[in-house]
PDB file of N, CA and C in Angstrom:
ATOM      1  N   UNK A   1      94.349 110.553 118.274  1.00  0.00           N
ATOM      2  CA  UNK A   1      93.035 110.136 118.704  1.00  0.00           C
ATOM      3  C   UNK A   1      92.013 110.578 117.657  1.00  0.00           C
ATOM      4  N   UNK A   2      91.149 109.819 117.199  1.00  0.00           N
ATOM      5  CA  UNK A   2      90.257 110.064 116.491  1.00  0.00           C
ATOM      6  C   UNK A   2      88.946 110.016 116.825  1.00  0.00           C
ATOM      7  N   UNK A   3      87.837 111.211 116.637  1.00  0.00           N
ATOM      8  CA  UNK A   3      86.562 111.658 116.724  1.00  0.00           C
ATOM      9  C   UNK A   3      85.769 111.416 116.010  1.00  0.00           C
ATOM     10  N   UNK A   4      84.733 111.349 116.266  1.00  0.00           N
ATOM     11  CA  UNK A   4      83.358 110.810 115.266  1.00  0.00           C
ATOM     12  C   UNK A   4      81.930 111.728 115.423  1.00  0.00           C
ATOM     13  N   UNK A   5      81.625 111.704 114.519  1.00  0.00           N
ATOM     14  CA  UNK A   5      80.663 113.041 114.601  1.00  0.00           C
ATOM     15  C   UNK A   5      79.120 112.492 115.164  1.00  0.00           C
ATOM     16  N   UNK A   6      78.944 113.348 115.999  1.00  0.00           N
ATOM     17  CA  UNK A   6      77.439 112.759 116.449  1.00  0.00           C
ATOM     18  C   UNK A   6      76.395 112.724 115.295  1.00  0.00           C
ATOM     19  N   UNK A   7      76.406 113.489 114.591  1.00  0.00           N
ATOM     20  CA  UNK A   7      75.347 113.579 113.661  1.00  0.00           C
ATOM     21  C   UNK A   7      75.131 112.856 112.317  1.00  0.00           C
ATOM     22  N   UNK A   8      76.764 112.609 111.501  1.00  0.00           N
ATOM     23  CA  UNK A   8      76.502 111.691 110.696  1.00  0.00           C
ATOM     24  C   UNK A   8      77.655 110.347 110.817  1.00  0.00           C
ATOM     25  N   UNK A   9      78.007 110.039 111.986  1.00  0.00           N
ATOM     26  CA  UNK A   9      78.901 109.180 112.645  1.00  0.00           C
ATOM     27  C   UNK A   9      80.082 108.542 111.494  1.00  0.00           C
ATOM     28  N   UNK A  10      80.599 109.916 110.816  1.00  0.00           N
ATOM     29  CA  UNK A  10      81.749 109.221 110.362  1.00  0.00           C
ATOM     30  C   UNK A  10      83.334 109.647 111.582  1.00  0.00           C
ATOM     31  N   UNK A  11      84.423 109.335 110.878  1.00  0.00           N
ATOM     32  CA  UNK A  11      85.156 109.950 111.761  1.00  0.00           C
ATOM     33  C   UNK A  11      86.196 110.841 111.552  1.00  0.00           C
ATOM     34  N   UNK A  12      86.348 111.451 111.946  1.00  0.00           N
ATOM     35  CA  UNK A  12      87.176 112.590 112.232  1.00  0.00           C
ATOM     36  C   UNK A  12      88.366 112.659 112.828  1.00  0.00           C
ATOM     37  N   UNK A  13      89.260 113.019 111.627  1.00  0.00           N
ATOM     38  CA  UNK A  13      90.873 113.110 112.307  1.00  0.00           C
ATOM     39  C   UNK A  13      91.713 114.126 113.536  1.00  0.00           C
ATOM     40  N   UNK A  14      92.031 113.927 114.351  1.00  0.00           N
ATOM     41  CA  UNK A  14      92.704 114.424 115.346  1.00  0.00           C
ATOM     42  C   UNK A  14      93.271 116.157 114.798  1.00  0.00           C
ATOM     43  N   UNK A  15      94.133 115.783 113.360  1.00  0.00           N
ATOM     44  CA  UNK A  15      94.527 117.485 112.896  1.00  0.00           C
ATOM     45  C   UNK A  15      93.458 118.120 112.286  1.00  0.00           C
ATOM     46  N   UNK A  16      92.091 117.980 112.340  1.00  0.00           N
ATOM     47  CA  UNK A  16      91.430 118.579 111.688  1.00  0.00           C
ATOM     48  C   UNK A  16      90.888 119.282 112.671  1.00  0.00           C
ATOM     49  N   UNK A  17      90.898 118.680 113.934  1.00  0.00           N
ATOM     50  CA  UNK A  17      90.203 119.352 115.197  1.00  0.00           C
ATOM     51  C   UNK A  17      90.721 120.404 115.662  1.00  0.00           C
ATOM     52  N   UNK A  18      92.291 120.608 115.118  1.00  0.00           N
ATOM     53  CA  UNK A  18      93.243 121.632 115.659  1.00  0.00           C
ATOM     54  C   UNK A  18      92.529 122.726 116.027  1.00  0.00           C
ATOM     55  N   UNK A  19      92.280 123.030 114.367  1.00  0.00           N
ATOM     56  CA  UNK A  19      92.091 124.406 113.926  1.00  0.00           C
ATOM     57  C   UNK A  19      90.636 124.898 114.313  1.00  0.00           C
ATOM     58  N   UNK A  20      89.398 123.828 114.166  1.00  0.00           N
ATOM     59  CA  UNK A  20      88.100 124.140 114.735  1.00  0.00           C
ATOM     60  C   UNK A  20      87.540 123.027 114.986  1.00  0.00           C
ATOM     61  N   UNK A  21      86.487 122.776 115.704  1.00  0.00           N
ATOM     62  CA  UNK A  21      85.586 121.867 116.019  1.00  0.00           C
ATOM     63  C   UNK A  21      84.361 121.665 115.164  1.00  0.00           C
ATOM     64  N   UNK A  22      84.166 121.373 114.152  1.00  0.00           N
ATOM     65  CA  UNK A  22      83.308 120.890 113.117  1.00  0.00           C
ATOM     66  C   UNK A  22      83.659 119.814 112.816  1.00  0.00           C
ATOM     67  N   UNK A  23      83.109 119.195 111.842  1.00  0.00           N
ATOM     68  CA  UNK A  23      82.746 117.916 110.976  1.00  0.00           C
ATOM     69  C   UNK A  23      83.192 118.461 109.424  1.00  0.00           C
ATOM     70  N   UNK A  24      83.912 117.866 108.845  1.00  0.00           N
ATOM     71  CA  UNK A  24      84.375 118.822 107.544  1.00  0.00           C
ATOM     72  C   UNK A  24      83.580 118.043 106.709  1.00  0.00           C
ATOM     73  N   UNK A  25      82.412 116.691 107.056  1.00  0.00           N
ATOM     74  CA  UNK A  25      81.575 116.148 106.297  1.00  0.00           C
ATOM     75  C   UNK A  25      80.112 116.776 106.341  1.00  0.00           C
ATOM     76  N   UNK A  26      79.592 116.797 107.243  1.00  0.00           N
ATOM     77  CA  UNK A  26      78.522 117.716 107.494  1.00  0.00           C
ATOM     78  C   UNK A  26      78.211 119.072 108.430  1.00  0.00           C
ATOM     79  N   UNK A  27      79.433 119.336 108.773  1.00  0.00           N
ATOM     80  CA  UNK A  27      79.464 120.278 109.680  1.00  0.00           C
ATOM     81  C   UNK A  27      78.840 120.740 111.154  1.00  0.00           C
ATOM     82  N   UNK A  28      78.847 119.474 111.926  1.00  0.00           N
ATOM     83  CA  UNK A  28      78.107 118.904 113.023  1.00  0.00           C
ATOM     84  C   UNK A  28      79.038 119.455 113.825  1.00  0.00           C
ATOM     85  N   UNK A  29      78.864 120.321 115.009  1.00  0.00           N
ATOM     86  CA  UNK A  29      79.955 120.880 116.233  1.00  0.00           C
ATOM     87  C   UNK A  29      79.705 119.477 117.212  1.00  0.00           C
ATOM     88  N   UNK A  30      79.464 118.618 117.189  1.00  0.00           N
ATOM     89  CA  UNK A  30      78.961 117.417 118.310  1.00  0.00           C
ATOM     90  C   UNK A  30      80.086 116.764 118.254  1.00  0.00           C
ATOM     91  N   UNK A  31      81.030 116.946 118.505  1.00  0.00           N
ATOM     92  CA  UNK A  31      81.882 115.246 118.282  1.00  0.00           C
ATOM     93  C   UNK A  31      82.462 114.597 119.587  1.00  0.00           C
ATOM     94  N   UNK A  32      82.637 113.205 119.515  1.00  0.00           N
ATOM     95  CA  UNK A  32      82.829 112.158 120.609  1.00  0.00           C
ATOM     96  C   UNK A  32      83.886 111.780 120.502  1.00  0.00           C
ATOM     97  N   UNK A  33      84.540 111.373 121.305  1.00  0.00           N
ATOM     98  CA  UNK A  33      85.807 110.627 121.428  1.00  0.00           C
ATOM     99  C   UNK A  33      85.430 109.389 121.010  1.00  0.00           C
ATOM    100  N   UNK A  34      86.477 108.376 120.287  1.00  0.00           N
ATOM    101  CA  UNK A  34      86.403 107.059 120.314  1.00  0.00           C
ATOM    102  C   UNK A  34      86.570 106.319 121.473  1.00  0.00           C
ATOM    103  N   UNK A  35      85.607 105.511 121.436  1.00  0.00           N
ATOM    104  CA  UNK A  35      85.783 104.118 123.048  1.00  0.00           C
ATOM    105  C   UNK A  35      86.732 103.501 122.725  1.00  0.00           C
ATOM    106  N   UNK A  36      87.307 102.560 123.303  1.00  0.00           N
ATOM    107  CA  UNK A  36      88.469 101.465 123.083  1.00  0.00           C
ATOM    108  C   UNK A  36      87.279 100.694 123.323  1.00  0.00           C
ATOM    109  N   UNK A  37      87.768  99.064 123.196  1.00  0.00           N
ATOM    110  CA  UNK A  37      87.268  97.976 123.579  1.00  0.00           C
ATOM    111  C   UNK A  37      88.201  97.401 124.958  1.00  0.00           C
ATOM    112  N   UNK A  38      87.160  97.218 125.932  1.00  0.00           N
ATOM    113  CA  UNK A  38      87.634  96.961 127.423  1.00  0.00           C
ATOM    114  C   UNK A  38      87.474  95.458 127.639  1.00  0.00           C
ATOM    115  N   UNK A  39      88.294  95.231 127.635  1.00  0.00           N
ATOM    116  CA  UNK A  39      88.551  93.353 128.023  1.00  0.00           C
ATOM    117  C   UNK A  39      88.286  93.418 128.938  1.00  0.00           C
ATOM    118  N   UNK A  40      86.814  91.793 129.069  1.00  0.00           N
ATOM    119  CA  UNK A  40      86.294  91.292 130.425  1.00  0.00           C
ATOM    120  C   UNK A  40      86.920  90.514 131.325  1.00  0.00           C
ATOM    121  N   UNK A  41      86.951  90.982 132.046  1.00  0.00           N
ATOM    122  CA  UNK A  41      87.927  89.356 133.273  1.00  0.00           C
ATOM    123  C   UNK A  41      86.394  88.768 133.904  1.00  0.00           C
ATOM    124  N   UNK A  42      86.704  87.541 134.296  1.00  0.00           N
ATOM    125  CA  UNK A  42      86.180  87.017 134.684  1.00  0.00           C
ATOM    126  C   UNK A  42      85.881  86.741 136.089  1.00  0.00           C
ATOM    127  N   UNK A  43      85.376  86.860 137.273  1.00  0.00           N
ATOM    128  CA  UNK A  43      85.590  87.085 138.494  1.00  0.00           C
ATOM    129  C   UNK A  43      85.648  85.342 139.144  1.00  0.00           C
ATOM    130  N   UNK A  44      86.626  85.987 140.153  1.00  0.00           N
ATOM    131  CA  UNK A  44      86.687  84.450 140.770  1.00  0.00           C
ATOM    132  C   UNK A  44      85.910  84.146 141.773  1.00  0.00           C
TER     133      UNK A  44
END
């Protein structure tokens, strides 16, 4: 699963999170999970 940093919204690899919770680009403790994309149904 890959994370994205609140502050300069790149993303962030899953083994980097192991060890600490930073941003190894700007060093932002904020990070988000990635959304999926949720397919619409259509209602009947």
């Amino acid at each position: 699963m890959n994370y994205k940093c609140f502050h300069c919204d790149k993303t962030v690899e899953d083994s980097y999170t192991q060890t600490r919770v930073r941003c190894p680009y700007c060093g932002g403790k904020i990070l988000c999970k990635g959304r999926s994309n949720v397919t619409k149904v259509k209602a009947r």
